[in-house]
Protein backbone atom coordinates (compact mmCIF):
# COMPACT_ATOMS: atom_id res chain seq x y z
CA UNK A 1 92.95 78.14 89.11
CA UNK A 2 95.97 79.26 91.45
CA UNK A 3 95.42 80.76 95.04
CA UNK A 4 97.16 83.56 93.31
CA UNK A 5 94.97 84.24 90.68
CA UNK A 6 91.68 83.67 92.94
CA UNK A 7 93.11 87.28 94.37
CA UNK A 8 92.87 89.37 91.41
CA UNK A 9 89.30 90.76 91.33
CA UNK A 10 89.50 91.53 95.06
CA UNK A 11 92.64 92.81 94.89
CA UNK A 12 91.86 95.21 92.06
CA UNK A 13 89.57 96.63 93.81
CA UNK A 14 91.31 97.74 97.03
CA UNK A 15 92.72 100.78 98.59
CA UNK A 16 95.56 99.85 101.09
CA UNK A 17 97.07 101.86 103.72
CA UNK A 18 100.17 101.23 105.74
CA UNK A 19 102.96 103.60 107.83
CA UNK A 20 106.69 103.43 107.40
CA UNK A 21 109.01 104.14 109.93
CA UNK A 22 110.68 107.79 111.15
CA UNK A 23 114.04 108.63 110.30
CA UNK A 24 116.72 111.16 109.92
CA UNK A 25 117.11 113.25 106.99
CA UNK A 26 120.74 113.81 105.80
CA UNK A 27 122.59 116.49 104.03
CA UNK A 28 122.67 116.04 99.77
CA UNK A 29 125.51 114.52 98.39
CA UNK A 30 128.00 116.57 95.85
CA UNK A 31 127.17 114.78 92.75
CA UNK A 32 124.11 115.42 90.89
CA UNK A 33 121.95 112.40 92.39
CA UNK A 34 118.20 112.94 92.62
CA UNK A 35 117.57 110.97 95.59
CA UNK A 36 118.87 107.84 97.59
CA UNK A 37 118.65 105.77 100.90
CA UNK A 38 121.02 103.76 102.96
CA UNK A 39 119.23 101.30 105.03
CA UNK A 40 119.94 98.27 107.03
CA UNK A 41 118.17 95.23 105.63
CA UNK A 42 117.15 93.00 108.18
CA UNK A 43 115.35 96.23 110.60
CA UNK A 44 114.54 98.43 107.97
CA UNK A 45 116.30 101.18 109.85
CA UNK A 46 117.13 103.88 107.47
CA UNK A 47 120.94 104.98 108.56
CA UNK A 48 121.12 107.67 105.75
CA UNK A 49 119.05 109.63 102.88
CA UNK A 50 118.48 112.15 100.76
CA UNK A 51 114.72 113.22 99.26
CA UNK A 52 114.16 109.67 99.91
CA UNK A 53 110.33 109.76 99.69
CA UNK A 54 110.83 111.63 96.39
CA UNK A 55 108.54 110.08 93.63
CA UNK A 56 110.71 109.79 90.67
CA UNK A 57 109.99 107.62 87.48
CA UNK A 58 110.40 103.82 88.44
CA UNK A 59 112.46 102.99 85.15
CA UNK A 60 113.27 99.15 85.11
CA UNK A 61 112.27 98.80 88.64
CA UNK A 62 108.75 96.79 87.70
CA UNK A 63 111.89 93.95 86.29
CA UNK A 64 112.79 93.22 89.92
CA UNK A 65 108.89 93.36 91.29
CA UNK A 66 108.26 90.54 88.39
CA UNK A 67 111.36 89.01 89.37
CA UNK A 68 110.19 88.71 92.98
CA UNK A 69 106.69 87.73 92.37
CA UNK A 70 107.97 84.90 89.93
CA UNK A 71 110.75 83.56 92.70
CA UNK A 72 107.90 83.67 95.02
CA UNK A 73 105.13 81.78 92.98
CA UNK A 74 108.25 78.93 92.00
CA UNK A 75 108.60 78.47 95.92
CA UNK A 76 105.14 78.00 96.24
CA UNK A 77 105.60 74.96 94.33
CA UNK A 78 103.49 75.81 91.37
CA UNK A 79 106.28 75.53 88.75
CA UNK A 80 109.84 74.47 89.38
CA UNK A 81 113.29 76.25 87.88
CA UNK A 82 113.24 73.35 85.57
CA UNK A 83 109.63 73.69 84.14
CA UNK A 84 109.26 75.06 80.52
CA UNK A 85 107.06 77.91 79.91
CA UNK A 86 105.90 78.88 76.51
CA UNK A 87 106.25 82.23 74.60
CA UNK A 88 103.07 83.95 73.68
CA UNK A 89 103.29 86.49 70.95
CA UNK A 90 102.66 89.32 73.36
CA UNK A 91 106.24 87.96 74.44
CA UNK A 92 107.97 88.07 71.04
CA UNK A 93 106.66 92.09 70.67
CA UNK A 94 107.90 92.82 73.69
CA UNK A 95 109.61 96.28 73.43
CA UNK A 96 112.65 97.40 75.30
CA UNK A 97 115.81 94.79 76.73
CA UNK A 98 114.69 91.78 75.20
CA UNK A 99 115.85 87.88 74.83
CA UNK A 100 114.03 87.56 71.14
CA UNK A 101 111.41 85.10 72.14
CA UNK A 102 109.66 83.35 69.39
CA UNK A 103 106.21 83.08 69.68
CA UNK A 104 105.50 79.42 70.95
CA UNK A 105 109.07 79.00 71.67
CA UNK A 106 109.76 76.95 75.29
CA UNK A 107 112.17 78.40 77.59
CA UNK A 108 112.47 76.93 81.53
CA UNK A 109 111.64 79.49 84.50
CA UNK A 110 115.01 79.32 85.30
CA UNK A 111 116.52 80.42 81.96
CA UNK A 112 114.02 83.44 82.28
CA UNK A 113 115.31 84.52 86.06
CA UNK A 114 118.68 84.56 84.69
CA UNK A 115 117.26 87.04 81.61
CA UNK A 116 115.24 88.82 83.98
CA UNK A 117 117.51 89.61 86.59
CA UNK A 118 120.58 89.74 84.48
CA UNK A 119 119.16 91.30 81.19
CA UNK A 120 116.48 93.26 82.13
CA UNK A 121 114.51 90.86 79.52
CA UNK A 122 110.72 92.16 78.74
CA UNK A 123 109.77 89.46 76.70
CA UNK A 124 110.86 86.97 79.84
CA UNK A 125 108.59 89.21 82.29
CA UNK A 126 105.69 88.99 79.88
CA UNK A 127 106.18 84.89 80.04
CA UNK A 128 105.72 84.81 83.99
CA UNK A 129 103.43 87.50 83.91
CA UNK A 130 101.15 85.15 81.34
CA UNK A 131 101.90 82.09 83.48
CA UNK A 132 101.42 83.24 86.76
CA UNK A 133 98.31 86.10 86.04
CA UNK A 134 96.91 84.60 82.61
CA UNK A 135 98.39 88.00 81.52
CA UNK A 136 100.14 91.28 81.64
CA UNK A 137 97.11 93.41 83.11
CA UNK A 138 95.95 90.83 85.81
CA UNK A 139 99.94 90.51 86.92
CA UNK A 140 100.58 94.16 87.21
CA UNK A 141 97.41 94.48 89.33
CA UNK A 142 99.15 91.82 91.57
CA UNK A 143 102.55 93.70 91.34
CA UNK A 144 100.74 96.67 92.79
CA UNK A 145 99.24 94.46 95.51
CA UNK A 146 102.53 93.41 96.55
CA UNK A 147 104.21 96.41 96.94
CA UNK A 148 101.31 97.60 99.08
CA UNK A 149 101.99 94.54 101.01
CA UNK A 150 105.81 95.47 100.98
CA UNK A 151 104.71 98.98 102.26
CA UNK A 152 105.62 100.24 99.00
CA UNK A 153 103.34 103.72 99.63
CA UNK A 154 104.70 105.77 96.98
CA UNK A 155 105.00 103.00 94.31
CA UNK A 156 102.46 102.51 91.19
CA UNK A 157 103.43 100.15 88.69
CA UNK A 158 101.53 99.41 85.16
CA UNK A 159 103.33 96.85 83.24
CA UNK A 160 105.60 94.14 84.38
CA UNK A 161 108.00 94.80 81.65
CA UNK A 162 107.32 98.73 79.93
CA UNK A 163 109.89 101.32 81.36
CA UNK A 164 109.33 105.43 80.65
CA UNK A 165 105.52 105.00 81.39
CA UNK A 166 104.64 108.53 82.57
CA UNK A 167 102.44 107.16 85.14
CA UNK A 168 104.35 104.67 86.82
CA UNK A 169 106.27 106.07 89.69
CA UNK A 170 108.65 105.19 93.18
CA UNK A 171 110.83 106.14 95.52
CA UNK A 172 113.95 105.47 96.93
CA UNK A 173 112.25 104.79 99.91
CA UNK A 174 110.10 102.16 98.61
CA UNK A 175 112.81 100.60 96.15
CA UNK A 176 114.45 100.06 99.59
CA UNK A 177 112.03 97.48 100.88
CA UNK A 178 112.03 95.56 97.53
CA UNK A 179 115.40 95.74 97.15
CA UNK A 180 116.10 94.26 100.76
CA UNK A 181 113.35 91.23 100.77
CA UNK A 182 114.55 89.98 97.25
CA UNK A 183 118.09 90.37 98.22
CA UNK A 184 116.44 87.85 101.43
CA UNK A 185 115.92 85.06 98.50
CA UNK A 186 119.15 83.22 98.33
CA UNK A 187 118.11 80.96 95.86
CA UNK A 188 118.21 83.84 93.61
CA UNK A 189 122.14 85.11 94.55
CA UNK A 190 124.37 83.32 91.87
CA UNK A 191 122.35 84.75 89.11
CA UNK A 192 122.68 87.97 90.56
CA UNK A 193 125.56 87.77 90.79
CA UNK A 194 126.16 86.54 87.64
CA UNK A 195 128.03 89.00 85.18
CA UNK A 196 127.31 87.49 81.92
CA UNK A 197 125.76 84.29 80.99
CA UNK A 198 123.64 83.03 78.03
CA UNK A 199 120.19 81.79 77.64
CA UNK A 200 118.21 80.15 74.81
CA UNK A 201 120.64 77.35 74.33
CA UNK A 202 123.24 80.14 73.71
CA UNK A 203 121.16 82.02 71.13
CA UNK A 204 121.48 85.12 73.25
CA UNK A 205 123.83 86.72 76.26
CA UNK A 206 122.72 88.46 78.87
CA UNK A 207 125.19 91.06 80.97
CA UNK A 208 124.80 92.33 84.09
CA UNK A 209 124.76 95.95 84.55
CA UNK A 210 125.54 96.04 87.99
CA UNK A 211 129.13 96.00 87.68
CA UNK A 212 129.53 96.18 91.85
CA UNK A 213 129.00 92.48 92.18
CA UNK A 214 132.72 92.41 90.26
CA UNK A 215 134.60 95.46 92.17
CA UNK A 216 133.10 95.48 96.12
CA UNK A 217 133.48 92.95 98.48
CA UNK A 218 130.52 91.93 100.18
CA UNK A 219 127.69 92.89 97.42
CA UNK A 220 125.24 90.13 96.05
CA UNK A 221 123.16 91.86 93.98
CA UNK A 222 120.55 93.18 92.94
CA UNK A 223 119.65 95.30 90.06
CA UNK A 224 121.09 98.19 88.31
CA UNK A 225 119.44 100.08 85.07
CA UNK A 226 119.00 103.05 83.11
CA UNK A 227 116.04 104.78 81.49
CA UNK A 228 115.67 108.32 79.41
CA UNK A 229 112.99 109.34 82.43
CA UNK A 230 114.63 107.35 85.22
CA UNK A 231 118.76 108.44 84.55
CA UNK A 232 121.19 105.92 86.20
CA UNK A 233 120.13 104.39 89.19
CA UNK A 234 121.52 101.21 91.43
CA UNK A 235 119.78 99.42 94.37
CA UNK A 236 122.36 97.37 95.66
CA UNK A 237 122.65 94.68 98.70
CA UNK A 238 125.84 93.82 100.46
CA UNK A 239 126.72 91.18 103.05
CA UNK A 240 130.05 92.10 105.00
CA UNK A 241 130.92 91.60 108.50
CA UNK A 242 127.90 90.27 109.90
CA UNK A 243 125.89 93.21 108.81
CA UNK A 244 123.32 93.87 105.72
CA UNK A 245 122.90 96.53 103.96
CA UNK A 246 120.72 98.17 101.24
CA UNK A 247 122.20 100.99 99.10
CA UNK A 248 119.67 102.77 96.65
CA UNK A 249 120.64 105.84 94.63
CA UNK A 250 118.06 106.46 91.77
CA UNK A 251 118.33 109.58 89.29
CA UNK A 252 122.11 109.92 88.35
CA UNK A 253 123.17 111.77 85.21
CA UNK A 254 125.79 109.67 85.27
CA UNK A 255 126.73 105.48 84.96
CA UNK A 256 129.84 105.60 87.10
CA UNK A 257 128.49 108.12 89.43
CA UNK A 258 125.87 105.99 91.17
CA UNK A 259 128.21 103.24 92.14
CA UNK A 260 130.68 105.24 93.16
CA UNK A 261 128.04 106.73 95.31
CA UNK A 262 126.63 103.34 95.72
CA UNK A 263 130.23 101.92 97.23
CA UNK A 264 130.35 105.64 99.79
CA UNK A 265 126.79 104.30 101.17
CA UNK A 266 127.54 100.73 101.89
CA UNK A 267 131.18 101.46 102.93
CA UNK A 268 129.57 103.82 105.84
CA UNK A 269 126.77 101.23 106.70
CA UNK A 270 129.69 98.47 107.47
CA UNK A 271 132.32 100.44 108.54
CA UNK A 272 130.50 102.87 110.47
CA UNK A 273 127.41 100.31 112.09
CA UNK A 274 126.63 97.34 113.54
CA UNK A 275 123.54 95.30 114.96
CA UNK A 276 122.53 94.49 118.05
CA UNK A 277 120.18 93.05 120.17
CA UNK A 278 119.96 95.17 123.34
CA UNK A 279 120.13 93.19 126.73
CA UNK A 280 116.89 93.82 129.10
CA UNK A 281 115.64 91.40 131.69
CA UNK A 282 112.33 91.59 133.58
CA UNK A 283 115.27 91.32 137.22
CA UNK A 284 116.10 95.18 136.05
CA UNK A 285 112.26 95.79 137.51
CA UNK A 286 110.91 95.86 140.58
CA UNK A 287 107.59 93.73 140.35
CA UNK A 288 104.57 96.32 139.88
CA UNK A 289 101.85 96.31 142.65
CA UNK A 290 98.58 94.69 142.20
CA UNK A 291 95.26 96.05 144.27
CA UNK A 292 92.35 93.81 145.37
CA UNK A 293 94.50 90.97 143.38
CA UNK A 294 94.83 87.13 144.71
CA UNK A 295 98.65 87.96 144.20
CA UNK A 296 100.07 91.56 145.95
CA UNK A 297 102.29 92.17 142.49
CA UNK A 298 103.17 90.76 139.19
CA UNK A 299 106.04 90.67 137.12
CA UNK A 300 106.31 92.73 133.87
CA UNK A 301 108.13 91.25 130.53
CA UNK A 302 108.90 92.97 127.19
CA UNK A 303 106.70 92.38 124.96
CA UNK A 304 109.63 91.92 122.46
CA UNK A 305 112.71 92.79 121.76
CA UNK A 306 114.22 93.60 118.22
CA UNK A 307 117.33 94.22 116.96
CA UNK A 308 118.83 97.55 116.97
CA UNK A 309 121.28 99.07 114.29
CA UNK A 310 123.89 101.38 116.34
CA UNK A 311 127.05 103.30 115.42
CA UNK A 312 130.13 101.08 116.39
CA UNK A 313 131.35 101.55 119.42
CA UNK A 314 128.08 103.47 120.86
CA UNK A 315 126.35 100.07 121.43
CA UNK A 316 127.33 100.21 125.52
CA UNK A 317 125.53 103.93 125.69
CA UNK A 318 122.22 103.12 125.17
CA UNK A 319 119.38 104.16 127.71
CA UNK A 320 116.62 102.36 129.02
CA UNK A 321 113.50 104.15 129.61
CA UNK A 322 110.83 102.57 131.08
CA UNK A 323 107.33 103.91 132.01
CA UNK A 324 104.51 102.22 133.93
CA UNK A 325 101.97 103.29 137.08
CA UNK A 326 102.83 102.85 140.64
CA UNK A 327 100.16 100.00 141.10
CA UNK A 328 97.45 98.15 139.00
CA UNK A 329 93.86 96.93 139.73
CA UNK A 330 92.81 93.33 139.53
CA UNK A 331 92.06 91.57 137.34
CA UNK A 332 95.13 91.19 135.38
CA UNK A 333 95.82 89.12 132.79
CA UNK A 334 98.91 87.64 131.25
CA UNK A 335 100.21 89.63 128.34
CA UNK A 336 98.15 92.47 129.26
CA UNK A 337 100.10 95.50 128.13
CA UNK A 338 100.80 98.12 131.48
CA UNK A 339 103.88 100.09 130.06
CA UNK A 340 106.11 100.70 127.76
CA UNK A 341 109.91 99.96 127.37
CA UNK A 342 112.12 102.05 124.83
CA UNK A 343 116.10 102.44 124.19
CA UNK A 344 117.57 105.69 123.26
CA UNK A 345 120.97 106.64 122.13
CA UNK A 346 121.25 109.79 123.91
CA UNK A 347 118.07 111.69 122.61
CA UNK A 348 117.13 109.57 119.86
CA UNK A 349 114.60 107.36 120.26
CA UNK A 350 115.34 103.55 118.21
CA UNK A 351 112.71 101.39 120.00
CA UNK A 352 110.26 101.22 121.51
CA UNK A 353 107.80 97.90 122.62
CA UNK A 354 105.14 97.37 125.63
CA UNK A 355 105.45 96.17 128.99
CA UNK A 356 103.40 93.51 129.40
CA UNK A 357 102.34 90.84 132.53
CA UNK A 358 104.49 87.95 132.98
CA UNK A 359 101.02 86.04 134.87
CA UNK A 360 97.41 86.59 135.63
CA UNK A 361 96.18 87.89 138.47
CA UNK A 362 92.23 87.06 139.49
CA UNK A 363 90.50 89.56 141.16
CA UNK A 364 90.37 88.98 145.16
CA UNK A 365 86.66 87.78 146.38
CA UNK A 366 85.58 86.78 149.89
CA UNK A 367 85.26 83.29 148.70
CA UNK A 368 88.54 83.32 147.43
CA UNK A 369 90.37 85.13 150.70
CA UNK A 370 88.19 82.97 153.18
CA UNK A 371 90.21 79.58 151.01
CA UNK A 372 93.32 81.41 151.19
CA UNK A 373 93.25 81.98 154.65
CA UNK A 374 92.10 78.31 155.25
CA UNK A 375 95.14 76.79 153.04
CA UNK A 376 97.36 78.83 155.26
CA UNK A 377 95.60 77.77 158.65
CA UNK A 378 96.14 74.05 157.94
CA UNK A 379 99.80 75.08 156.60
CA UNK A 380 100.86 76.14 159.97
């Protein structure tokens, strides 16, 4: 049995919680789009969107959570690209965009990415979820678990491979942060970006709906489907000038519309923003005051320091704010936190970490003064 399938009972049988970050609401678009998000991959920061924790039907969306889960479990080493997997005859009734599996047919994991990720292929999500879960209901349970993991809050999925289920559910929000860590697997990007290609020794071809990896620079994938619940909708990632970015737009009455809309989002991430990684140094601080301490101060460090996403051209305006007490008590101990450290662009607030001890400090004793005050008799 597999480390991931040892999960399964205790995973079924927990409520997660997690937090996702603040950000700035923006005005809606002037196109009939229910709700999207512009975010920058690597940070998370979300530059732009619209009803973004909306929950709107998830459509094919469960495709690209299988198609994570299964590039996941083949870098664990468990199966390879190259190993053949067998069809089960839950695979050959799959409904919806399928490959036509026979039952008991052999197909290798890697033919199945391709239909996955480039079809949309049920029948290929029902083959990893069998191989990876021992079925369809033990893999969406782990789906579900991942997306909590993800921070996928507003997410519910209950099939690896059924679309217009009335009770599965996201956001543009949360397609966001699965959009952005698959677009992180680069041994996935050709077949995303991959417009057609065939599988089953060329029994069947498989075309990519996302026609943005053919007409804007930059993009490399990911997925783009439609549903009668879910409308049009395109979560895109694009690469361009040293900056990533995540484009979602879910809900569109319309095919053309939500790449066109697409292509407005990720043209004002990399035209309009870039990332940075602001410049603080524990010399910009006076070292904070220690009382009753073998040492009369100690030197304060960030705790860390992660990279901000700025407007161009703004990146030389940001504040430093820093806040800790006059003095401390002893005993202090390295990496204790005393303050905090955040960077503003004028009122708003982007980050924010701790101010922490560069050393220790013991607390003074008699014992310890009397030695001191020996060491520095014999100095002299």
């Amino acid at each position: 049995m597999t480390g991931i399938k040892k999960i399964f009972s205790a995973v079924c049988a927990v409520t997660l919680g997690f937090s996702c970050p603040v950000y700035a609401k923006a005005a809606k678009p002037g196109c009939e789009i229910s709700t999207w998000i512009l975010t920058e991959q690597e940070t998370g920061y979300v530059i732009s969107e619209y009803n973004s924790d909306k929950r709107v039907p998830s459509g094919a969306l469960n495709k690209l959570m299988t198609a994570l889960i299964a590039a996941e479990y083949i870098e664990s080493g468990e199966i390879s690209m190259e190993t053949e997997l067998t069809a089960s005859e839950a695979a050959h009734t799959a409904t919806g965009a399928v490959i036509w599996l026979d039952t008991g047919e052999k197909i290798t994991a890697g033919e199945l990415m391709k239909a996955l990720l480039i079809g949309n292929a049920g029948d290929a999500a029902v083959v990893f979820a069998e191989t990876i879960a021992g079925g369809c209901d033990e893999f969406t349970c782990l789906m579900n678990f991942r997306a909590a993991e993800l921070g996928m809050k507003n997410t519910f999925f209950t099939s690896p491979y059924a679309i217009d289920d009335d009770s599965q559910y996201t956001t543009a929000f949360d397609t966001a942060l699965l959009t952005s860590e698959i677009a992180s697997h680069e041994e996935l990007r050709e077949i995303m970006l991959t417009w057609r290609d065939t599988v089953r020794g060329g029994k069947t071809e498989t075309v990519n709906e996302n026609t943005l990896i053919r007409t804007y620079e930059g993009v490399n994938g990911v997925k783009a489907w439609h549903t009668e619940q879910s409308g049009y909708c395109a979560a895109v990632s694009a690469h361009r000038s040293g900056g990533k970015y995540t484009a979602v737009v879910l809900g569109s009455e319309d095919s053309e519309e939500r790449f066109d809309f697409a292509k407005q989002l990720l043209k004002k991430g990399i035209s309009g923003y870039k990332t940075i990684i602001p410049g603080f140094s524990s010399e910009y601080m006076k070292p904070l005051k220690v009382k009753q301490g073998t040492e009369d101060s100690v030197i304060l460090n960030a705790e860390n320091l992660s990279t901000l996403v700025v407007p161009k051209g703004t990146e030389d305006t940001l504040r430093i704010v820093t806040v800790s007490p006059d003095y401390i008590k002893a005993p202090v101990r390295k990496g204790q936190k005393i303050g905090t450290l955040a960077f503003y662009l004028d009122r708003t607030l982007l980050y924010e970490t701790s101010l922490i001890a560069a050393d220790s400090v013991p607390e003074k004793t008699f014992r310890k003064s009397f030695r001191k005050i020996i060491v520095k008799m014999f100095k002299e």
